[in-house]
Protein backbone atom coordinates (compact mmCIF):
# COMPACT_ATOMS: atom_id res chain seq x y z
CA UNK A 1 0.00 0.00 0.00
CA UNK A 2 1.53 3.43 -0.86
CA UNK A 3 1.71 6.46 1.42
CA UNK A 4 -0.21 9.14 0.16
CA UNK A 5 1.28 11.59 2.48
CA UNK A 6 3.21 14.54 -0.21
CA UNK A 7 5.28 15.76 2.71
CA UNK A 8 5.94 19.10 3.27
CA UNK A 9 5.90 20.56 -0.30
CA UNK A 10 4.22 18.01 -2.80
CA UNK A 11 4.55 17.24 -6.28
CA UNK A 12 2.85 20.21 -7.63
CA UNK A 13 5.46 23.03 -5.95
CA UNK A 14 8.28 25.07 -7.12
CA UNK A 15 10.59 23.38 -4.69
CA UNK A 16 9.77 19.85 -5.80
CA UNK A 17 11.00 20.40 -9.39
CA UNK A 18 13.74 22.44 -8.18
CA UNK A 19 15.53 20.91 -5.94
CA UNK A 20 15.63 17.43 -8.42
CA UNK A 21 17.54 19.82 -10.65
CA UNK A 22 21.76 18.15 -11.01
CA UNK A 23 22.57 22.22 -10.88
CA UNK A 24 21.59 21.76 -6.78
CA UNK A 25 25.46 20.28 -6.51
CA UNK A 26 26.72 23.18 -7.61
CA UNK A 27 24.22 25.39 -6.09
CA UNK A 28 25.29 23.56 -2.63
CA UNK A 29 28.90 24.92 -2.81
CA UNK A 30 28.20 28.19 -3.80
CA UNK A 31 26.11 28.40 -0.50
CA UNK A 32 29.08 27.19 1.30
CA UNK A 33 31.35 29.69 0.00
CA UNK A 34 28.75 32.39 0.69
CA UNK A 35 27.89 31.40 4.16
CA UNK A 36 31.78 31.39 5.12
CA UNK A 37 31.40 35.39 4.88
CA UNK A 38 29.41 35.57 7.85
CA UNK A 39 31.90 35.67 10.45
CA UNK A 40 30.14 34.41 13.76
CA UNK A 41 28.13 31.65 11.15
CA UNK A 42 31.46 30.54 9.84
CA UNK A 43 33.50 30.46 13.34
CA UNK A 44 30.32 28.30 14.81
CA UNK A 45 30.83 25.92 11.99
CA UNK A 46 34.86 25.93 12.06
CA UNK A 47 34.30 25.47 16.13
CA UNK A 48 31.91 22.53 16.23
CA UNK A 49 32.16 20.81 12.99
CA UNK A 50 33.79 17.05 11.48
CA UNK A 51 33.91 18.57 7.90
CA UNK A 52 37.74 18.52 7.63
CA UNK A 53 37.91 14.82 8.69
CA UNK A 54 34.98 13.79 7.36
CA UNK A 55 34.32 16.70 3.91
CA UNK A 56 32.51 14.05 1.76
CA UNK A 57 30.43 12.72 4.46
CA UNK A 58 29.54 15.88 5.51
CA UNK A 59 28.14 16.90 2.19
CA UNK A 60 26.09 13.80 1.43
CA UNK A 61 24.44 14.22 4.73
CA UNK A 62 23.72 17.47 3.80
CA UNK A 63 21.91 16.55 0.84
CA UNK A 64 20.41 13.69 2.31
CA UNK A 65 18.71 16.30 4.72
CA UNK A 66 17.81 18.68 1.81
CA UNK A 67 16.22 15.42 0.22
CA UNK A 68 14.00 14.25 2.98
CA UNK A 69 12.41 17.52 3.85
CA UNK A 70 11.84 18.12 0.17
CA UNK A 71 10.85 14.57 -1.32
CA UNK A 72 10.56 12.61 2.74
CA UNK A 73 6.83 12.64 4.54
CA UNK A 74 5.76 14.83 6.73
CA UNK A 75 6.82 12.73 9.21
CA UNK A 76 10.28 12.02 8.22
CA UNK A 77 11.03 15.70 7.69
CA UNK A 78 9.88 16.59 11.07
CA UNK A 79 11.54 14.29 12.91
CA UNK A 80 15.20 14.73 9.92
CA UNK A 81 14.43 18.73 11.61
CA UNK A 82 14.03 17.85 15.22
CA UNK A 83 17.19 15.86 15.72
CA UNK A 84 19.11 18.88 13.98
CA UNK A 85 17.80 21.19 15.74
CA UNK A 86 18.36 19.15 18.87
CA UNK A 87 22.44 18.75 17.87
CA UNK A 88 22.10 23.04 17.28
CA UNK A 89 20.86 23.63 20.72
CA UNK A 90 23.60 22.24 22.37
CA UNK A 91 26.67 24.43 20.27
CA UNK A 92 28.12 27.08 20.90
CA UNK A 93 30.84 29.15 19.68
CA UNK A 94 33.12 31.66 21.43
CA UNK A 95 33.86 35.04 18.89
CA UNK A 96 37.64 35.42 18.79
CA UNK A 97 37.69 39.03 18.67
CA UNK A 98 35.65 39.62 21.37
CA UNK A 99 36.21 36.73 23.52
CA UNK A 100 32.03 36.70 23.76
CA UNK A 101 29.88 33.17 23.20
CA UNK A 102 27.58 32.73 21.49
CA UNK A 103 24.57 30.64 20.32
CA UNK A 104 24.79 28.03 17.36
CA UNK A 105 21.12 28.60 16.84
CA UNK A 106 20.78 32.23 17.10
CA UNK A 107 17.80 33.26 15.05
CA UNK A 108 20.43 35.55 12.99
CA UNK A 109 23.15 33.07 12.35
CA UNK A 110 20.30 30.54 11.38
CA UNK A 111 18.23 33.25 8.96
CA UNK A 112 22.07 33.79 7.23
CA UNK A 113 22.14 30.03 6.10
CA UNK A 114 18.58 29.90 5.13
CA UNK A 115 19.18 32.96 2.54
CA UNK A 116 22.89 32.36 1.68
CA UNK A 117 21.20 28.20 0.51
CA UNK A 118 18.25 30.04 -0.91
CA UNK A 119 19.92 32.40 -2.73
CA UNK A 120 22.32 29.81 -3.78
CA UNK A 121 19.82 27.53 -5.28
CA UNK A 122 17.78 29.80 -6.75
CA UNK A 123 20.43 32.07 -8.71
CA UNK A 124 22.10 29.28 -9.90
CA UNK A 125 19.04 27.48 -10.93
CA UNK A 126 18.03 30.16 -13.01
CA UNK A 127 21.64 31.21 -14.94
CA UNK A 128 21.62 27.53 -15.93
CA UNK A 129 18.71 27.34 -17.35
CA UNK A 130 16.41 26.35 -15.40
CA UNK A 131 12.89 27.18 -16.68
CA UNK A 132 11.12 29.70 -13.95
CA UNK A 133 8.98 32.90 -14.31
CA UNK A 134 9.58 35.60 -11.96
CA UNK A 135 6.66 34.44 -10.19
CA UNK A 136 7.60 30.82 -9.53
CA UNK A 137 11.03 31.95 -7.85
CA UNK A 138 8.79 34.03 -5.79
CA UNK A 139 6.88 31.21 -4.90
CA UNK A 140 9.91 29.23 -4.28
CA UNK A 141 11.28 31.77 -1.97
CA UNK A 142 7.68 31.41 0.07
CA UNK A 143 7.63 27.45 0.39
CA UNK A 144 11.06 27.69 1.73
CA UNK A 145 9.97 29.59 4.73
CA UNK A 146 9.39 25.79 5.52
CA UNK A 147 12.50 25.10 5.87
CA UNK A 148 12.86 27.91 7.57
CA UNK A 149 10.84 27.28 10.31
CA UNK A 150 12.18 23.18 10.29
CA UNK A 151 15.33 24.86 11.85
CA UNK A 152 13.71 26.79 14.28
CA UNK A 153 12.84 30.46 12.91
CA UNK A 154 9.43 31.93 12.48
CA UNK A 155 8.55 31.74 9.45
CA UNK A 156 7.09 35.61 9.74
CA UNK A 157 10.90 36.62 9.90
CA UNK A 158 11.91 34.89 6.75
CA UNK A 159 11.95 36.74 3.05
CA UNK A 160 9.20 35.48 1.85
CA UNK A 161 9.57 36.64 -2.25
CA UNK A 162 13.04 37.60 -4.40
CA UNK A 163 12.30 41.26 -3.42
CA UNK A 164 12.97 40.61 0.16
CA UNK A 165 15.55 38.26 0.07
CA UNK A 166 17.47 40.95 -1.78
CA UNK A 167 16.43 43.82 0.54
CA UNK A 168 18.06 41.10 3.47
CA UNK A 169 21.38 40.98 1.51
CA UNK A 170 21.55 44.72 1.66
CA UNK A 171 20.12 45.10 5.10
CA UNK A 172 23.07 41.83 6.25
CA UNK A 173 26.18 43.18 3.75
CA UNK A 174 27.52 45.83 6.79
CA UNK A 175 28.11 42.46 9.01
CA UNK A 176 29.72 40.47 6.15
CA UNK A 177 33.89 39.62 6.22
CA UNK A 178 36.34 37.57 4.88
CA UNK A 179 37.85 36.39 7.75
CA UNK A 180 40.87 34.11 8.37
CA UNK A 181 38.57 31.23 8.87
CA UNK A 182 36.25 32.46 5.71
CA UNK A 183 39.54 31.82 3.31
CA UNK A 184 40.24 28.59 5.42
CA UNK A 185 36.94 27.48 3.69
CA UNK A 186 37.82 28.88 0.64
CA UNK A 187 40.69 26.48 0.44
CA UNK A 188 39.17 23.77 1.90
CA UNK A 189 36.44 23.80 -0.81
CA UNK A 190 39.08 24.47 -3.50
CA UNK A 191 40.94 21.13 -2.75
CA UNK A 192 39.46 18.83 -0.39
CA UNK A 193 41.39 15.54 0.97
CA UNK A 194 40.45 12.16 -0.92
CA UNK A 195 42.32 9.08 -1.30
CA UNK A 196 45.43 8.52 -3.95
CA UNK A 197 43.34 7.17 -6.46
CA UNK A 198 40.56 9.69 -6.60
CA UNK A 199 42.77 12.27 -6.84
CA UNK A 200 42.96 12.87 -10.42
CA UNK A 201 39.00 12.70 -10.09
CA UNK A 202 38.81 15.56 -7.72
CA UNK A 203 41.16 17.51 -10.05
CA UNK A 204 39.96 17.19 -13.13
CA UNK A 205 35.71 17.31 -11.92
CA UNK A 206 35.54 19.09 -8.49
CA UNK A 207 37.83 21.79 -9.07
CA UNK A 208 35.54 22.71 -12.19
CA UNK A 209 32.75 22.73 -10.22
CA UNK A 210 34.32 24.45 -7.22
CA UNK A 211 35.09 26.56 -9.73
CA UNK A 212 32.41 27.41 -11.33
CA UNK A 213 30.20 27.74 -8.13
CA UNK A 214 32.45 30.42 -6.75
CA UNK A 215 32.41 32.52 -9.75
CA UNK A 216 28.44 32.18 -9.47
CA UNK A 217 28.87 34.14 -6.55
CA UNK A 218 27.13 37.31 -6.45
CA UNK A 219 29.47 40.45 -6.68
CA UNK A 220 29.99 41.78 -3.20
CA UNK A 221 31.25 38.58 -2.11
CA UNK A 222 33.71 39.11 -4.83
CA UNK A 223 34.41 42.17 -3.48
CA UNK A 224 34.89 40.34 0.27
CA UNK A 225 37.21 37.64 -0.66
CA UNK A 226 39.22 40.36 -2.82
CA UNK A 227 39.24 38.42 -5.91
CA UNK A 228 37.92 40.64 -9.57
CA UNK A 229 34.36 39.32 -10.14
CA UNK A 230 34.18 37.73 -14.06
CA UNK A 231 32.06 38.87 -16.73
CA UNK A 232 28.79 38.06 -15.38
CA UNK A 233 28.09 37.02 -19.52
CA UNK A 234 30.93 34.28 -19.15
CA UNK A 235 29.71 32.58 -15.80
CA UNK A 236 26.37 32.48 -17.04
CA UNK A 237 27.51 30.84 -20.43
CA UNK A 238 29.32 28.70 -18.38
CA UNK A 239 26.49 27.65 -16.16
CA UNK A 240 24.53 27.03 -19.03
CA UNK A 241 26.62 24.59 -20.90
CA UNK A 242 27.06 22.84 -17.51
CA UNK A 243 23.61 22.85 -16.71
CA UNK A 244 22.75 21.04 -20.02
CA UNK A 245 25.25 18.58 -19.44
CA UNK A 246 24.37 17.24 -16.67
CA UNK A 247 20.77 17.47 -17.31
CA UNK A 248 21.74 15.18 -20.52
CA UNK A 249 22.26 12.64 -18.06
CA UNK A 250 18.99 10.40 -17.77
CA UNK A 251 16.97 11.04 -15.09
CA UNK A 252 16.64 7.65 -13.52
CA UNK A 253 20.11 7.08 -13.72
CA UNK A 254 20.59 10.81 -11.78
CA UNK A 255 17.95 9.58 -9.09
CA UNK A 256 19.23 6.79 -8.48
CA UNK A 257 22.32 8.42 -6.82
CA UNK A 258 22.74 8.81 -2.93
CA UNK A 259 20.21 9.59 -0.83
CA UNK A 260 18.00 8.39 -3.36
CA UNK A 261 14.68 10.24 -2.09
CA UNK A 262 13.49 11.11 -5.34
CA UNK A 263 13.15 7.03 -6.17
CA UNK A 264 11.46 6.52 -2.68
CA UNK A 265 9.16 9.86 -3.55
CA UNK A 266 7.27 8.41 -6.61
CA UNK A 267 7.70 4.73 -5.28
CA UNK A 268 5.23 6.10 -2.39
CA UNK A 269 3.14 8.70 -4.52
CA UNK A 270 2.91 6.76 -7.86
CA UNK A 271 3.74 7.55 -11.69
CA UNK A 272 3.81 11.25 -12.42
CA UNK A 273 4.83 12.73 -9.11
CA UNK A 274 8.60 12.89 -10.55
CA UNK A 275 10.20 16.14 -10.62
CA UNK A 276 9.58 17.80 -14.28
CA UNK A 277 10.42 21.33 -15.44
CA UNK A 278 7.61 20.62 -17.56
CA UNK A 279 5.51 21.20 -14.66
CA UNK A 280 6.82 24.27 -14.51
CA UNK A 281 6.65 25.54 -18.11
CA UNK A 282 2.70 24.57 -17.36
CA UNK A 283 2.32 26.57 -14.73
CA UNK A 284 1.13 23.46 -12.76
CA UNK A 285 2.74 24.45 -9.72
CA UNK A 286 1.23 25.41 -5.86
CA UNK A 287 2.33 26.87 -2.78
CA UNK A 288 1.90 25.31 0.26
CA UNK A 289 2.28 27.84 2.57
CA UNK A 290 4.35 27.49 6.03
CA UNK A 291 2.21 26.86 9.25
C-alpha cells in the first residue's frame, strides 16, 4: 500500500522540481562559499564541525537532509528537523575578537544560512537554465519559509519573495567579512582531501565545479574575498553549458544516486509525481504555505 502523504511541499510546488535539478550540486557549494562570509556563522561551523575529517560525508548528509524535507513525509522531515535542531541547541561558539559566546542557533546566524542556501539555489538554478517565471522563484522563496521554520525560525521573519531576500542581503552586507577562517573554507572547498586514487578525479571534476560555483557568486562577495568578479556574460555561459550537461544525463540514472529520495518519492506517490520542469513551463505548480 503506498503512502499518500506529499510531505511538506508536494509534487505540484516550485521546490519539488527544483531541488531534483543536477545544478543543486553546484548550487550547494556556492552556498558554502557564501555562508563562510558571515563571520560568527562561519566560526560556529569551524568550532563545532567534522567537515575537515569527514568533507565528503559531511556533504552527502547534507543533501540527504535537503532530500528528505523536500521529497521525505511529513513525518520524516519533522523528525530529519528535530534531531538537527536538537544537535544546534547544544553548540556554541566563542567570537575570537571579542572573547564573547555565542549561540549556534541564534535566530540571525540561522536566517544567514537559510538565505545564503536560498539564494544559492535559486540564482544558480536560473543562470543555468532552469525554466522559472519571476513568479515561480517568488513562490519558491515562500515554500522555503518551511525550511525555515524546520530549523527553528518563524517563518514571519523569513523573506518570503526575491524582493525581500534581496532587501536582506543589503540590510546583512555591513556584518559580512572575509575572515581568516572564511579563506580557510575557501581552500578547503578548493581542494578537499580524498584518497590517492581519486585524486585525479577531484582535479579534473571538483575543481571545475568548485570553480564554477564560486564565480556564481554574487558580486559583493567578490568584493569580500578580494578576488575581480568575471564577466557576469561568461559565468552564465558557463552555467549554461554545464547545466545542459548534466541534465543530458537520464533522469533515472541521476535519481538513483545517494540519498535516493526522489526514487522513494514516486515509489510512495505513484507515476507522475517525478520532478519535471515541464511542470513548470505549465504553470502546474502550488504553494503550500508554512504553518
Amino acid at each position: 500500500m503506498r503512502d499518500a502523504d506529499p510531505g511538506l511541499f508536494g509534487p505540484d510546488s516550485v521546490t519539488w522540481q527544483l531541488h531534483g535539478d543536477p545544478m543543486m550540486w553546484v548550487a550547494g557549494v556556492r552556498a558554502l562559499y557564501l555562508q563562510a562570509l558571515h563571520p560568527r556563522a562561519v566560526r560556529g561551523v569551524l568550532q563545532n564541525s567534522d567537515f575537515r575529517a569527514d568533507p565528503w560525508g559531511r556533504l552527502m548528509r547534507t543533501a540527504d537532509y535537503v532530500g528528505v524535507i523536500t521529497y521525505g513525509t511529513t513525518l520524516q522531515a519533522e523528525r530529519a528537523a528535530a534531531r538537527i535542531r536538537g544537535v544546534h541547541r547544544r553548540l556554541t561558539g566563542t567570537d575570537p575578537d571579542t572573547g564573547a559566546r555565542f549561540a549556534v542557533d541564534a535566530p540571525e546566524l540561522l536566517l544567514w544560512v537559510h538565505c545564503a542556501e536560498i539564494d544559492s539555489y535559486l540564482g544558480v538554478a536560473r543562470r543555468s537554465g532552469f525554466p522559472l517565471t519571476p513568479a515561480q522563484a517568488d513562490a519558491y522563496v515562500a515554500e522555503q519559509r518551511q525550511a525555515a521554520r524546520l530549523v527553528g525560525l518563524d517563518p514571519a521573519d523569513v523573506p518570503g519573495d526575491t524582493g525581500q531576500l534581496a532587501a536582506y542581503f543589503d540590510k546583512v552586507r555591513a556584518e559580512l567579512a572575509a575572515t581568516r577562517e572564511a579563506f580557510e573554507v575557501f581552500a578547503f572547498i578548493q581542494s578537499p582531501p580524498v584518497r590517492t586514487l581519486l585524486a585525479p578525479a577531484r582535479d579534473v571534476l571538483w575543481r571545475r565545479a568548485a570553480a564554477l560555483a564560486y564565480d556564481s557568486l554574487p558580486p559583493f562577495a567578490h568584493e569580500l574575498y578580494g578576488r575581480p568578479a568575471p564577466a557576469e556574460a561568461t559565468v552564465d555561459r558557463a552555467l549554461r553549458v554545464t547545466g545542459a550537461g548534466l541534465r543530458a544525463i537520464p533522469a533515472a540514472v541521476r535519481w538513483q544516486l545517494p540519498p535516493a529520495r526522489i526514487v522513494k518519492a514516486v515509489g510512495r506517490l505513484g507515476p507522475g509525481t517525478h520532478p519535471s520542469a515541464y511542470r513548470l513551463r505549465q504553470g502546474r505548480t502550488v504553494t503550500r504555505p508554512a504553518p
